[in-house]
PDB file of N, CA and C in Angstrom:
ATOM      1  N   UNK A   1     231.071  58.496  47.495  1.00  0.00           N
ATOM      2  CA  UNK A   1     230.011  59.211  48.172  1.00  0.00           C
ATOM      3  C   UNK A   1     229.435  60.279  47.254  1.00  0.00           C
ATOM      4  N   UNK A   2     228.391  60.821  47.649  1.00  0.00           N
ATOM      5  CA  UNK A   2     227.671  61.310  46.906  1.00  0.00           C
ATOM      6  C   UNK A   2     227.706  62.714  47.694  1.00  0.00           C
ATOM      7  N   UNK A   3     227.528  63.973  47.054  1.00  0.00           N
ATOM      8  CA  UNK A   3     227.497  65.525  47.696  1.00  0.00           C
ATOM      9  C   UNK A   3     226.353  65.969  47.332  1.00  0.00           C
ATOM     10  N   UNK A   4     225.574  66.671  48.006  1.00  0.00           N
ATOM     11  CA  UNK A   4     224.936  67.680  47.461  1.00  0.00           C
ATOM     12  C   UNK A   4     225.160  68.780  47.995  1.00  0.00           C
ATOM     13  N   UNK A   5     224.061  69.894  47.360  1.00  0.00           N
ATOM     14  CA  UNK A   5     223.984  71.416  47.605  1.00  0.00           C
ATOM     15  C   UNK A   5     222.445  71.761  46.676  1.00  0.00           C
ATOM     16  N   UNK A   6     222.036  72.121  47.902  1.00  0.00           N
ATOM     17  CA  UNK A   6     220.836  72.889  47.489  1.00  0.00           C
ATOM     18  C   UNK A   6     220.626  74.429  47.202  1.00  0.00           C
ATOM     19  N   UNK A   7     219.927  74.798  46.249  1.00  0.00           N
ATOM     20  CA  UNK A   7     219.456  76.395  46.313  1.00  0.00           C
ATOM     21  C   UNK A   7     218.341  76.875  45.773  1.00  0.00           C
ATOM     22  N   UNK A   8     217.571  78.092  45.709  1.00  0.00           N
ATOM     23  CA  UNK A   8     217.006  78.416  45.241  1.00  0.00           C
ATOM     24  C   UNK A   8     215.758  78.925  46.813  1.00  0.00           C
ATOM     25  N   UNK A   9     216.059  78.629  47.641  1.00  0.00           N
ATOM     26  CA  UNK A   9     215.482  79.319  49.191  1.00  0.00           C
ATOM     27  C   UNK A   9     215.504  81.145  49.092  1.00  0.00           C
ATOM     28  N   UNK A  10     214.589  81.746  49.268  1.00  0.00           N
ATOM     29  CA  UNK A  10     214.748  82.339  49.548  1.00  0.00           C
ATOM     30  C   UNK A  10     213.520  83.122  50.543  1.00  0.00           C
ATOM     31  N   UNK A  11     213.056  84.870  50.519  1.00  0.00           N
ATOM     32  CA  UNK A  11     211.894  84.909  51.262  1.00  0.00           C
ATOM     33  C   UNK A  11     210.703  85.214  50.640  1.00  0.00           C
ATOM     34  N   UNK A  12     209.555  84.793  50.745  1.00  0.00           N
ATOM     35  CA  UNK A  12     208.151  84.636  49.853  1.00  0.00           C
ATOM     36  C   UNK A  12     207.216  85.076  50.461  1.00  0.00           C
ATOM     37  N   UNK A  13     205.991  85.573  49.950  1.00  0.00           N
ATOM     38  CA  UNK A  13     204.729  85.490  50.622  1.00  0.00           C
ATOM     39  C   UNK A  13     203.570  84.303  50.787  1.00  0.00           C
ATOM     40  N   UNK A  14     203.151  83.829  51.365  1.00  0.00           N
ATOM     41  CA  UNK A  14     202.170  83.277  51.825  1.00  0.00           C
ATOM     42  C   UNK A  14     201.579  83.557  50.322  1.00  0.00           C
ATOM     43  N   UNK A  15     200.957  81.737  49.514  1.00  0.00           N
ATOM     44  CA  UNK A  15     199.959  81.461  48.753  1.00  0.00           C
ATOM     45  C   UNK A  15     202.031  81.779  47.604  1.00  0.00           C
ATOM     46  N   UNK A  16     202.920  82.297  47.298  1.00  0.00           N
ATOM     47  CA  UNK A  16     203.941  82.234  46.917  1.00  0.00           C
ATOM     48  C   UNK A  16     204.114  80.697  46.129  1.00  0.00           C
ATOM     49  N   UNK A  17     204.656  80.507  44.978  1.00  0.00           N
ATOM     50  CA  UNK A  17     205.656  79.600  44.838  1.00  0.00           C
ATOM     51  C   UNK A  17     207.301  79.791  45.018  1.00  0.00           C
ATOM     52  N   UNK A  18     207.981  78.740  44.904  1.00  0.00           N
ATOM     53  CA  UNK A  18     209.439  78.599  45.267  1.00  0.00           C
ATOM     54  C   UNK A  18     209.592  77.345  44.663  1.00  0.00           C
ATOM     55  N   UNK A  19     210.957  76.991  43.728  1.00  0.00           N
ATOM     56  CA  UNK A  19     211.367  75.794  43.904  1.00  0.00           C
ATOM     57  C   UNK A  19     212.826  75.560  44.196  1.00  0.00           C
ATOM     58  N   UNK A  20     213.124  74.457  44.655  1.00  0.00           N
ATOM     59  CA  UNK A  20     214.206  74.431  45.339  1.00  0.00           C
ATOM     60  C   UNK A  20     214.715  73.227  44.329  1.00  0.00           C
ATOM     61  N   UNK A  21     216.178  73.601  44.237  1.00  0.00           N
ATOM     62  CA  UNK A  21     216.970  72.349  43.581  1.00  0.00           C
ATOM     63  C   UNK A  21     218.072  71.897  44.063  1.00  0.00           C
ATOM     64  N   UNK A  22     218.452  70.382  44.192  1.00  0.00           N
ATOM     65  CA  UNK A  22     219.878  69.851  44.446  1.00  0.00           C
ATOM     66  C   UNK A  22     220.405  69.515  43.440  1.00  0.00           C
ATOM     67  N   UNK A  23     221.388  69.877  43.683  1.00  0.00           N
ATOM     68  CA  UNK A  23     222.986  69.179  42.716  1.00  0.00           C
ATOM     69  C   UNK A  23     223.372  68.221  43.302  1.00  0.00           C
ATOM     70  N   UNK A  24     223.790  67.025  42.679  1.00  0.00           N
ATOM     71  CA  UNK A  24     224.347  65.771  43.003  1.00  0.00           C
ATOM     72  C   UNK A  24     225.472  65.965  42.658  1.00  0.00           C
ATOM     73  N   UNK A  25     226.721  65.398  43.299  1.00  0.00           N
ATOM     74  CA  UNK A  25     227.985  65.303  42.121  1.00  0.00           C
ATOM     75  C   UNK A  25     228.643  63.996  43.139  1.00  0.00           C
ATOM     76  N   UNK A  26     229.351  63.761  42.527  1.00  0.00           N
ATOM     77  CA  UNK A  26     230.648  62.273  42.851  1.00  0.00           C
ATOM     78  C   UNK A  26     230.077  60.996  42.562  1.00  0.00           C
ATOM     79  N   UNK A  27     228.826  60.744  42.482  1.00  0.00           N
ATOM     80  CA  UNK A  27     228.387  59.127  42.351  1.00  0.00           C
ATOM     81  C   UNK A  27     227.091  59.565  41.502  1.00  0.00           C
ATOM     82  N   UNK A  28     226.445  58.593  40.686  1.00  0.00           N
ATOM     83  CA  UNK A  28     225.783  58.750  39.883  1.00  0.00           C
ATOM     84  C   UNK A  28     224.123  58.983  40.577  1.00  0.00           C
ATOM     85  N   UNK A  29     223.485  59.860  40.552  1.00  0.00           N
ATOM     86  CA  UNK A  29     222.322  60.340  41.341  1.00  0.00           C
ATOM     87  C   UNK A  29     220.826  59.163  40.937  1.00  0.00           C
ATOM     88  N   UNK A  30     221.041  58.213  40.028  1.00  0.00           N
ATOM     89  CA  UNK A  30     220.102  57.399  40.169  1.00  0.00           C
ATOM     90  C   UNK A  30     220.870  56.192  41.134  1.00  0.00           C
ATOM     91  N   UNK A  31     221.978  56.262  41.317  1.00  0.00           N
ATOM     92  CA  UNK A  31     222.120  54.767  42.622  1.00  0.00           C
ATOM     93  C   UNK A  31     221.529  55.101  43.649  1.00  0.00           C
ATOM     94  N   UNK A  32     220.496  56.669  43.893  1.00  0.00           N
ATOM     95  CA  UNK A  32     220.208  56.812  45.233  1.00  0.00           C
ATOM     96  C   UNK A  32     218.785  57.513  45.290  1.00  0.00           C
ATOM     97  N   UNK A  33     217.884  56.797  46.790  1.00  0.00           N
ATOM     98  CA  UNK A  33     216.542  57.333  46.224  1.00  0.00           C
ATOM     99  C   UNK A  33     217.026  58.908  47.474  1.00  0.00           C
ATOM    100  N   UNK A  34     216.052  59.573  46.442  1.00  0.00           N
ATOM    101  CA  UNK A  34     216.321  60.713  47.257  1.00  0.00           C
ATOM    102  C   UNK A  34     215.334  61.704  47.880  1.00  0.00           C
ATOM    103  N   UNK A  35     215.576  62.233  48.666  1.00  0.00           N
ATOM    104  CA  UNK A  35     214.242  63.228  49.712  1.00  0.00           C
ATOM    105  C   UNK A  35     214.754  64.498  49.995  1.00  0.00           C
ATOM    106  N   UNK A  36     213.417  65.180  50.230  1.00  0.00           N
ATOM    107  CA  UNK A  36     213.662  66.528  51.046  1.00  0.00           C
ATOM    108  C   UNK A  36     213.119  66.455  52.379  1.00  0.00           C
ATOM    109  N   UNK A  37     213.581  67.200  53.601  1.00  0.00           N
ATOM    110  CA  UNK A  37     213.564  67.079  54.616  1.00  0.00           C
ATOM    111  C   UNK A  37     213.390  68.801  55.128  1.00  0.00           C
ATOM    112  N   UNK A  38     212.897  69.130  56.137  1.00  0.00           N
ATOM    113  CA  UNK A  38     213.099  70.495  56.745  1.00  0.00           C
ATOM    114  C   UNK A  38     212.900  70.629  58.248  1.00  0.00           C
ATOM    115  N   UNK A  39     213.626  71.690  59.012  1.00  0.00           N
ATOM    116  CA  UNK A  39     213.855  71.626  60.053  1.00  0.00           C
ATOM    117  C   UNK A  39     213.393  73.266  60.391  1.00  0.00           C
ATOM    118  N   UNK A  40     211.919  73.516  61.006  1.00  0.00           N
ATOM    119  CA  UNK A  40     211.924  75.282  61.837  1.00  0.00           C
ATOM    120  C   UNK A  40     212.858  74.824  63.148  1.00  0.00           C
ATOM    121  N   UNK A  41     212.794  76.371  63.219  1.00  0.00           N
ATOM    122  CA  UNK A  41     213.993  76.442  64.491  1.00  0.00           C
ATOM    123  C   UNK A  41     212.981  75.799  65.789  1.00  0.00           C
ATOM    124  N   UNK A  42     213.720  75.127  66.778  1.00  0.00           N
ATOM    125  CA  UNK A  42     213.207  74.735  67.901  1.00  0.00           C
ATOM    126  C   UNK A  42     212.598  73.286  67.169  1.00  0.00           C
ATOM    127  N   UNK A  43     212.453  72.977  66.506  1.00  0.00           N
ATOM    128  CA  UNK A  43     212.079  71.786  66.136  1.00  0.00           C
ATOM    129  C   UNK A  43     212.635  70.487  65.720  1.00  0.00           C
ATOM    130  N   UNK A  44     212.243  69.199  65.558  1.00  0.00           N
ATOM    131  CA  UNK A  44     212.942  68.087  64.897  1.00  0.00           C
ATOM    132  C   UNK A  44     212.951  68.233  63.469  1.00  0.00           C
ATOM    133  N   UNK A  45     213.791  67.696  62.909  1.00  0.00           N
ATOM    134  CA  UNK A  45     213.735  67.714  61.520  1.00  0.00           C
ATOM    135  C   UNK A  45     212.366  66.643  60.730  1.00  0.00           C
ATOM    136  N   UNK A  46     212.042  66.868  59.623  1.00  0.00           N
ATOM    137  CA  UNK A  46     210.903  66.761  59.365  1.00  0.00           C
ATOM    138  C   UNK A  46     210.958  66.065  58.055  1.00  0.00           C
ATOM    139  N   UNK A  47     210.679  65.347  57.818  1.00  0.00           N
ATOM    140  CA  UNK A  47     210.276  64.331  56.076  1.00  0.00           C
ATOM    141  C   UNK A  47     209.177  65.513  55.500  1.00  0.00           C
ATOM    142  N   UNK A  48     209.624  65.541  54.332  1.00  0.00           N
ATOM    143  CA  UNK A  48     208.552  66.404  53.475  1.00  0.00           C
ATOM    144  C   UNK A  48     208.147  66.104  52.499  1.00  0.00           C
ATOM    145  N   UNK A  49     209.039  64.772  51.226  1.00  0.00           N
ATOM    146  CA  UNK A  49     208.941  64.213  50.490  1.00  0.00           C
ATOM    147  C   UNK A  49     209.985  63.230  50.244  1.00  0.00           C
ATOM    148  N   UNK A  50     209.472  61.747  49.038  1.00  0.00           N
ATOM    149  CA  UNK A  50     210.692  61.231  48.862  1.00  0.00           C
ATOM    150  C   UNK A  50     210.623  60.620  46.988  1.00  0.00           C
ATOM    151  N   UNK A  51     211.294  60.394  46.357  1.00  0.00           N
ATOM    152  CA  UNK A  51     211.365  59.667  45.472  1.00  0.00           C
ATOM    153  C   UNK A  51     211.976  58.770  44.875  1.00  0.00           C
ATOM    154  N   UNK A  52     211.579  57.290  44.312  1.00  0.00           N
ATOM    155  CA  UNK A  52     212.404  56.698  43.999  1.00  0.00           C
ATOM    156  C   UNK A  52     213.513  56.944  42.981  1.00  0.00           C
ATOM    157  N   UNK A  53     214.423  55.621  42.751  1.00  0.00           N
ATOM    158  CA  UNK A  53     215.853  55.798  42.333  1.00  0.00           C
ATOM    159  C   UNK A  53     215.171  56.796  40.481  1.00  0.00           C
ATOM    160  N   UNK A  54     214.226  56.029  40.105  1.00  0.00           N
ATOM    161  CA  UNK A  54     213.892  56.481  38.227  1.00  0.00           C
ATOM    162  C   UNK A  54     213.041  57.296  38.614  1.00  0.00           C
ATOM    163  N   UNK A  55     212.367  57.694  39.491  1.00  0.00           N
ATOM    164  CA  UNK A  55     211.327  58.663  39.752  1.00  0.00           C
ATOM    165  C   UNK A  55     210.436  58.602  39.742  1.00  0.00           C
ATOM    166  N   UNK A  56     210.102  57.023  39.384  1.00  0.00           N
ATOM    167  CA  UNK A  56     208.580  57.055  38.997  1.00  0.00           C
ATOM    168  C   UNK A  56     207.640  56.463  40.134  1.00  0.00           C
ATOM    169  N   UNK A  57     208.366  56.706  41.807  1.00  0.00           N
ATOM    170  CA  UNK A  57     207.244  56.566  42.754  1.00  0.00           C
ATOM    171  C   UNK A  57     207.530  57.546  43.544  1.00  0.00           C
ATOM    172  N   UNK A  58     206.703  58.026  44.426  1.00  0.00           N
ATOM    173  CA  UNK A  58     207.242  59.459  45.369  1.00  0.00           C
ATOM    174  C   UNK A  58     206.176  58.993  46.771  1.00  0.00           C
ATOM    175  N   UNK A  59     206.587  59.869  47.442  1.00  0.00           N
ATOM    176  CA  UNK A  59     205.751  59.852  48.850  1.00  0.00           C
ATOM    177  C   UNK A  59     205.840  61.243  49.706  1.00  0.00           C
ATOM    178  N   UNK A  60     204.652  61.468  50.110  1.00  0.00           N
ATOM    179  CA  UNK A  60     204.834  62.937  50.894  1.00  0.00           C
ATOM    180  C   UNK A  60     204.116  63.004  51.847  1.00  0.00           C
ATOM    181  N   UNK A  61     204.335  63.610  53.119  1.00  0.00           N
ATOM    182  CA  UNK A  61     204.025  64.311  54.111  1.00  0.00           C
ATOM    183  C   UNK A  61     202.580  64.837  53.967  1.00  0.00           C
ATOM    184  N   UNK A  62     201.762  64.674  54.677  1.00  0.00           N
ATOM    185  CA  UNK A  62     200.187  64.911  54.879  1.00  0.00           C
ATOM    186  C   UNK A  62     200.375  66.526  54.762  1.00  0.00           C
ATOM    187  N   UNK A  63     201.137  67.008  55.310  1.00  0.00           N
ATOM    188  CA  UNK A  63     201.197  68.735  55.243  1.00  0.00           C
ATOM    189  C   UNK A  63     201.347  69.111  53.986  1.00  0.00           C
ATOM    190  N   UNK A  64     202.022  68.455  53.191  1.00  0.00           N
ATOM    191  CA  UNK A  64     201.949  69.226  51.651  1.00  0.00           C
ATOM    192  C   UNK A  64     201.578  68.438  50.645  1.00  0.00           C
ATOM    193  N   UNK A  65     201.328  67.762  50.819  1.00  0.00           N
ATOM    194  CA  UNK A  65     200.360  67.248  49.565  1.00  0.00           C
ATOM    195  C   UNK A  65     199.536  67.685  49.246  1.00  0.00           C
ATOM    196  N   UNK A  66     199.255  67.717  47.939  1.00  0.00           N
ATOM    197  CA  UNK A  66     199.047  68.515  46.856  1.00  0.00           C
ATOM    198  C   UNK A  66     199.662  69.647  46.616  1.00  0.00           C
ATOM    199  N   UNK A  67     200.625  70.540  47.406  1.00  0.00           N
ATOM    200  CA  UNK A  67     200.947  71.640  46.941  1.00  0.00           C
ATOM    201  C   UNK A  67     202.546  71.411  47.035  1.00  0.00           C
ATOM    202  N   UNK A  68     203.013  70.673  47.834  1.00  0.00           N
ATOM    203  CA  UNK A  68     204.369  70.436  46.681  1.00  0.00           C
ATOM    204  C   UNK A  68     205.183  69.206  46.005  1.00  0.00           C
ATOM    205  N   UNK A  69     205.579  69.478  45.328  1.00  0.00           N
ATOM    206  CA  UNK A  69     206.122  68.261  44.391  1.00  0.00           C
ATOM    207  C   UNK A  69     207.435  67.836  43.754  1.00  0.00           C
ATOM    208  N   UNK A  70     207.852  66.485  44.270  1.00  0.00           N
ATOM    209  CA  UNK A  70     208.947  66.115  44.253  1.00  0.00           C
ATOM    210  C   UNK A  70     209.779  65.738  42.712  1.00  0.00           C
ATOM    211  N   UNK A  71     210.656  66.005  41.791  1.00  0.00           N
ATOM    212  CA  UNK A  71     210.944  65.379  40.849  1.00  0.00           C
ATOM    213  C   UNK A  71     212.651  65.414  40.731  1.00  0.00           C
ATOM    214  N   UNK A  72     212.919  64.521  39.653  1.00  0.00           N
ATOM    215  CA  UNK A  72     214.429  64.420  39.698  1.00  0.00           C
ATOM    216  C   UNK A  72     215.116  64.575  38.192  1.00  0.00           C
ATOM    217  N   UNK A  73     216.083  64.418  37.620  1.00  0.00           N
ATOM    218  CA  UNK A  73     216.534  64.596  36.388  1.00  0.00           C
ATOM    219  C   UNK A  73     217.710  64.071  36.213  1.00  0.00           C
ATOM    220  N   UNK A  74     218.025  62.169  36.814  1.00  0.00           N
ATOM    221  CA  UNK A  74     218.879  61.658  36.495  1.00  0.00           C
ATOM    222  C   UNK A  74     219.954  61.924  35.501  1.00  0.00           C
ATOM    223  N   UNK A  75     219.882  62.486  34.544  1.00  0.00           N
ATOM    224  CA  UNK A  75     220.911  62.786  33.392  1.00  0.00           C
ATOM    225  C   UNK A  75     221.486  64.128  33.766  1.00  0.00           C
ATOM    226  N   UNK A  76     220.605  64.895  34.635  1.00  0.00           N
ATOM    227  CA  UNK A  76     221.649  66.060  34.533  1.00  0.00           C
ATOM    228  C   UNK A  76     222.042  65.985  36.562  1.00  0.00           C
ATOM    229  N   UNK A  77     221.766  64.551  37.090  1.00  0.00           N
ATOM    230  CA  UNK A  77     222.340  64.673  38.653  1.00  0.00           C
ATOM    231  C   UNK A  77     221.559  66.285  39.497  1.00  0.00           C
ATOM    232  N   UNK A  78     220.285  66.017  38.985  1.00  0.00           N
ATOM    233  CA  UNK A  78     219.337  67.215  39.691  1.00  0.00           C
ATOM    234  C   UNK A  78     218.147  66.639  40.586  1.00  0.00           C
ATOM    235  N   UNK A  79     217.741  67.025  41.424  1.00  0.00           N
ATOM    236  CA  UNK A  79     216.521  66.784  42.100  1.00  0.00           C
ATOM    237  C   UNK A  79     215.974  68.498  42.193  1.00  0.00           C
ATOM    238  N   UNK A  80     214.353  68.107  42.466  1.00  0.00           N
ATOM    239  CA  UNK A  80     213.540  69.158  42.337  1.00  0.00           C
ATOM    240  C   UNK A  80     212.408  69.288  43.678  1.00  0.00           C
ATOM    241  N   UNK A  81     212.151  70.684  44.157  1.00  0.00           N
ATOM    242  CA  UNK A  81     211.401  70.256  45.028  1.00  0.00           C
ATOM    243  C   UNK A  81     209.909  71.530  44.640  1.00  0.00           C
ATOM    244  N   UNK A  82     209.326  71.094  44.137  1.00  0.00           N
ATOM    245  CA  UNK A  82     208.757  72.647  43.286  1.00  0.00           C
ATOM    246  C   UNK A  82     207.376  73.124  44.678  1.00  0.00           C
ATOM    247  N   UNK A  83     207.123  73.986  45.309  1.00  0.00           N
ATOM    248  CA  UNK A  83     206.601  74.436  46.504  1.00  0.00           C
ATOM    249  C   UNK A  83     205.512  75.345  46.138  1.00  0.00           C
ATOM    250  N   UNK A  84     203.970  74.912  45.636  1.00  0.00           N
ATOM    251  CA  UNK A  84     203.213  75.994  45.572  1.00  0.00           C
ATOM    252  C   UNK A  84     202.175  76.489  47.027  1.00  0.00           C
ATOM    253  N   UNK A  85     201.667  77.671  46.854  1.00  0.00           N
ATOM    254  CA  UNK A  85     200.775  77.710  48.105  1.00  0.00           C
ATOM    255  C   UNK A  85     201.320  77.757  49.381  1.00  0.00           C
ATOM    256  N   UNK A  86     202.360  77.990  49.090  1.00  0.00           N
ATOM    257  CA  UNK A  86     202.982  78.508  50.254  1.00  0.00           C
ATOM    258  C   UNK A  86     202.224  79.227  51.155  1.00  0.00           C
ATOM    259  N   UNK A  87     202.983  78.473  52.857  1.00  0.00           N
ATOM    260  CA  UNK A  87     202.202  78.988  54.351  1.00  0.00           C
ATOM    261  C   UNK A  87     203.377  79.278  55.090  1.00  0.00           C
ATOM    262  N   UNK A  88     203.227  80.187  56.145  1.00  0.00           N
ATOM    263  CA  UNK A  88     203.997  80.376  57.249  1.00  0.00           C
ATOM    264  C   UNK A  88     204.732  79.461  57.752  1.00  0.00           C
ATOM    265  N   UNK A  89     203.824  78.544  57.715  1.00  0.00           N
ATOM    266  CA  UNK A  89     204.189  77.194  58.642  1.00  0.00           C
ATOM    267  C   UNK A  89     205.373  76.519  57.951  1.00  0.00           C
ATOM    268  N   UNK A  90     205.384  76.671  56.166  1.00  0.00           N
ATOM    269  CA  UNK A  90     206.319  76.179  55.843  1.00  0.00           C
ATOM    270  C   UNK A  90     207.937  76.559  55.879  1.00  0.00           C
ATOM    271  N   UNK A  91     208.026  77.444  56.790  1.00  0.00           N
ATOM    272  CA  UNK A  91     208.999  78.560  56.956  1.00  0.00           C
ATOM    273  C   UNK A  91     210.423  77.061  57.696  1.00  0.00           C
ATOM    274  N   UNK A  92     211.191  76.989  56.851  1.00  0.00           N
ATOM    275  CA  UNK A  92     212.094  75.890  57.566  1.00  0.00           C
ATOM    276  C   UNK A  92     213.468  76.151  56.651  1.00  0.00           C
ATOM    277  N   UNK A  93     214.415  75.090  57.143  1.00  0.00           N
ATOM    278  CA  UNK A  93     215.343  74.729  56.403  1.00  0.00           C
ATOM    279  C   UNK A  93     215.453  73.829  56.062  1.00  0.00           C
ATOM    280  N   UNK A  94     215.524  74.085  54.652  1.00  0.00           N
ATOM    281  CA  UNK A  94     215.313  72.255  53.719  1.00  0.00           C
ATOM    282  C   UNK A  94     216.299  72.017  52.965  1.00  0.00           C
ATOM    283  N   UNK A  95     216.460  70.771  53.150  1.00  0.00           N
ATOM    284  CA  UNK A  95     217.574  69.983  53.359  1.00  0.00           C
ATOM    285  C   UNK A  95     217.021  68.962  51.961  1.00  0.00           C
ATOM    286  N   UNK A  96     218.163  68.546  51.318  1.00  0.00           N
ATOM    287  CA  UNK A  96     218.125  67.448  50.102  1.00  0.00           C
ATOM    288  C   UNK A  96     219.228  66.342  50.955  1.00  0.00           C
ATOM    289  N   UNK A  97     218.685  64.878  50.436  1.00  0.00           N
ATOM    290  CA  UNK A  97     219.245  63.593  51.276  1.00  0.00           C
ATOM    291  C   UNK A  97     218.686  62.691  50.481  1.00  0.00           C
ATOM    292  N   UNK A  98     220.079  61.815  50.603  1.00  0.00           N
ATOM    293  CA  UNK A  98     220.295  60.474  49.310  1.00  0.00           C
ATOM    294  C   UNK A  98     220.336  59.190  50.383  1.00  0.00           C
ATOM    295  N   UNK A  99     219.961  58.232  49.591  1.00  0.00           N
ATOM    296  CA  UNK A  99     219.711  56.727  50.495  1.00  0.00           C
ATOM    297  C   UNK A  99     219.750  55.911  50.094  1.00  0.00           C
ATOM    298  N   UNK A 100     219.816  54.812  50.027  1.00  0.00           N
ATOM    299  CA  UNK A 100     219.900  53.682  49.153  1.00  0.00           C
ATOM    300  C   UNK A 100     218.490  52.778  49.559  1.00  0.00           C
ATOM    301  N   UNK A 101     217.717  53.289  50.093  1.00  0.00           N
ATOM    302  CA  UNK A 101     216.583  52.690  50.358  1.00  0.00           C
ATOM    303  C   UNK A 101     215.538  53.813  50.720  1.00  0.00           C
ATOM    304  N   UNK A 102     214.453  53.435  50.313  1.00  0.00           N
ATOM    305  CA  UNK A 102     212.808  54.108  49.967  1.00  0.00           C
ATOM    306  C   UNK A 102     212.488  54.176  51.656  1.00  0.00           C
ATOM    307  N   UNK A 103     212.043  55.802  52.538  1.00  0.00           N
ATOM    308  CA  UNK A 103     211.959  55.576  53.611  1.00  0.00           C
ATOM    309  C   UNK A 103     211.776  57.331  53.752  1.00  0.00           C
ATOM    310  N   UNK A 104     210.935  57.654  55.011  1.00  0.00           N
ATOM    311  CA  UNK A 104     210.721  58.778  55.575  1.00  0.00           C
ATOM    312  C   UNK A 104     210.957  59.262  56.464  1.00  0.00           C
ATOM    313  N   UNK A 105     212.308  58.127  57.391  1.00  0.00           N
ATOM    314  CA  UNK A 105     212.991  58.265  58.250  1.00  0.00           C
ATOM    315  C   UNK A 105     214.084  59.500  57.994  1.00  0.00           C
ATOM    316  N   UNK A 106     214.765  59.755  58.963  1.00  0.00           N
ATOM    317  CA  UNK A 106     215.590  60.675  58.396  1.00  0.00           C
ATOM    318  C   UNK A 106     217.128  60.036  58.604  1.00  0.00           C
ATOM    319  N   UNK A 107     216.829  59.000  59.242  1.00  0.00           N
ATOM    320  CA  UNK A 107     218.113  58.408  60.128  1.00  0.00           C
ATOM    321  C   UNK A 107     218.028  57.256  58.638  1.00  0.00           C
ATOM    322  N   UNK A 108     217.468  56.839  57.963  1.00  0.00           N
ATOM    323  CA  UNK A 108     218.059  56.188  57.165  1.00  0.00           C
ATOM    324  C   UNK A 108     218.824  56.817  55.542  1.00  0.00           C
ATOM    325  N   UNK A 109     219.082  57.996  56.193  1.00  0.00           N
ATOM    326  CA  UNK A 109     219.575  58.676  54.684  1.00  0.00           C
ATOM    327  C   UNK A 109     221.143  59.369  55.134  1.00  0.00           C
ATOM    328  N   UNK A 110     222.107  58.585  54.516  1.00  0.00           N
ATOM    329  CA  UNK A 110     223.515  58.849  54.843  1.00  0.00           C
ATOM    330  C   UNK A 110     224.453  59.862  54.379  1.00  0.00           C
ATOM    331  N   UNK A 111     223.353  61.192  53.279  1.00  0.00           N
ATOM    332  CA  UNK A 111     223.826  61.722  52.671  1.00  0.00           C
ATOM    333  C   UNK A 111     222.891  62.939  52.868  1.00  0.00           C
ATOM    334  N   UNK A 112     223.773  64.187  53.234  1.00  0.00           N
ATOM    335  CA  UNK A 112     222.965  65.647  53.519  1.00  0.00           C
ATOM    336  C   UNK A 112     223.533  66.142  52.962  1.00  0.00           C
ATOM    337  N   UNK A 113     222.807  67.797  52.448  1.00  0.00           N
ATOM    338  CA  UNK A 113     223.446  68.938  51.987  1.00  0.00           C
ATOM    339  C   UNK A 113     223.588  69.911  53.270  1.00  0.00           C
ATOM    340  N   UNK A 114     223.456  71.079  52.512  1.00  0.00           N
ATOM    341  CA  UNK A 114     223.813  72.369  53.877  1.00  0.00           C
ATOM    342  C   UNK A 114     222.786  72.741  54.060  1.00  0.00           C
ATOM    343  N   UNK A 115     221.796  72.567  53.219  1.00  0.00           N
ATOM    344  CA  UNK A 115     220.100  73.217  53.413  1.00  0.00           C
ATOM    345  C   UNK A 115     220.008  74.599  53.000  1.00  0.00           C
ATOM    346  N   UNK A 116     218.834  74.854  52.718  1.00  0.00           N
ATOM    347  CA  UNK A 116     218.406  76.268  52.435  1.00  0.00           C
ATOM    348  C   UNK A 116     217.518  76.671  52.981  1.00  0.00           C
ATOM    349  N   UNK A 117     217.426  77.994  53.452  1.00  0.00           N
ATOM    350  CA  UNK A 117     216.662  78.918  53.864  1.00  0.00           C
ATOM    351  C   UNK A 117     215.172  78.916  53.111  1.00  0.00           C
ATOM    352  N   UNK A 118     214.071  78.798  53.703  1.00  0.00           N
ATOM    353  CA  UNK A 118     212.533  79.209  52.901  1.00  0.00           C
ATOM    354  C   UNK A 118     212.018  79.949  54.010  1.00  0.00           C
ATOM    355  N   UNK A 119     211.811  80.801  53.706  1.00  0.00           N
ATOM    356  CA  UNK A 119     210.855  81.847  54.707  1.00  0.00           C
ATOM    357  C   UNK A 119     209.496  82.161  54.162  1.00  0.00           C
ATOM    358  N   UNK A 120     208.458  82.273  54.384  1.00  0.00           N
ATOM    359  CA  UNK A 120     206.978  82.863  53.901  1.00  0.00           C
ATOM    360  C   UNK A 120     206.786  83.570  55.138  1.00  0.00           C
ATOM    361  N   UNK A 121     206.246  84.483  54.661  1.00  0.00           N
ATOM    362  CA  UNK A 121     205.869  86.037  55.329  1.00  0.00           C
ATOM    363  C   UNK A 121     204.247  85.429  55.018  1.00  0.00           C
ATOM    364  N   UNK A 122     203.498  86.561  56.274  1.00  0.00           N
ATOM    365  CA  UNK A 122     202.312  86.250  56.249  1.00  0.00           C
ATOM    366  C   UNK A 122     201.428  87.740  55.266  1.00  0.00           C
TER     367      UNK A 122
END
């Protein structure tokens, strides 16, 4: 199985960047395509981006496209979630998740971290 842990959350202003990174460790981080996900309080959890196993296809959420962007770094077992233009709205807990298949479900990804905190202030 595969672990992660995310960091780099913390609190920002509105129009702010942030990027957020996972650590992979126990299984090799290209056997798995991987996504970010986020959850505000009172809400369902949410697809925000995904990318394949080499990186070289991605998919994102109508809410942030163009302003944030997914990448990975197979050799060093890293994923990236780089967040510009930050809004209120993006105020959640985001979550890194591994899968063995390309998807924006959340139920098809068998592998979570603990998530991190992103707050934007208005």
């Amino acid at each position: 199985q595969v672990q992660l842990v995310e960091s780099g959350g913390g609190l920002v202003q509105a129009g702010d960047s942030l990027r957020l990174s996972c650590a992979a460790s126990g299984r090799t981080l290209s056997n798995y395509v991987m996504a970010w996900f986020r959850q505000a309080p009172g809400k369902e959890r949410e697809f925000v981006t995904v990318i394949s196993r080499s990186g070289g296809s991605t998919s994102s959420a109508d809410s942030v496209k163009g302003r944030f962007t997914i990448s990975r770094d197979n050799a060093k077992n890293m994923v990236y979630l780089q967040m510009n233009s930050l809004k209120p709205e993006d105020t959640a807990v985001y979550y890194c998740a591994a899968s063995y298949r390309i998807s924006n479900w959340h139920g098809d990804f068998g592998f979570w971290g603990q998530g991190t905190q992103v707050t934007v202030s208005s």
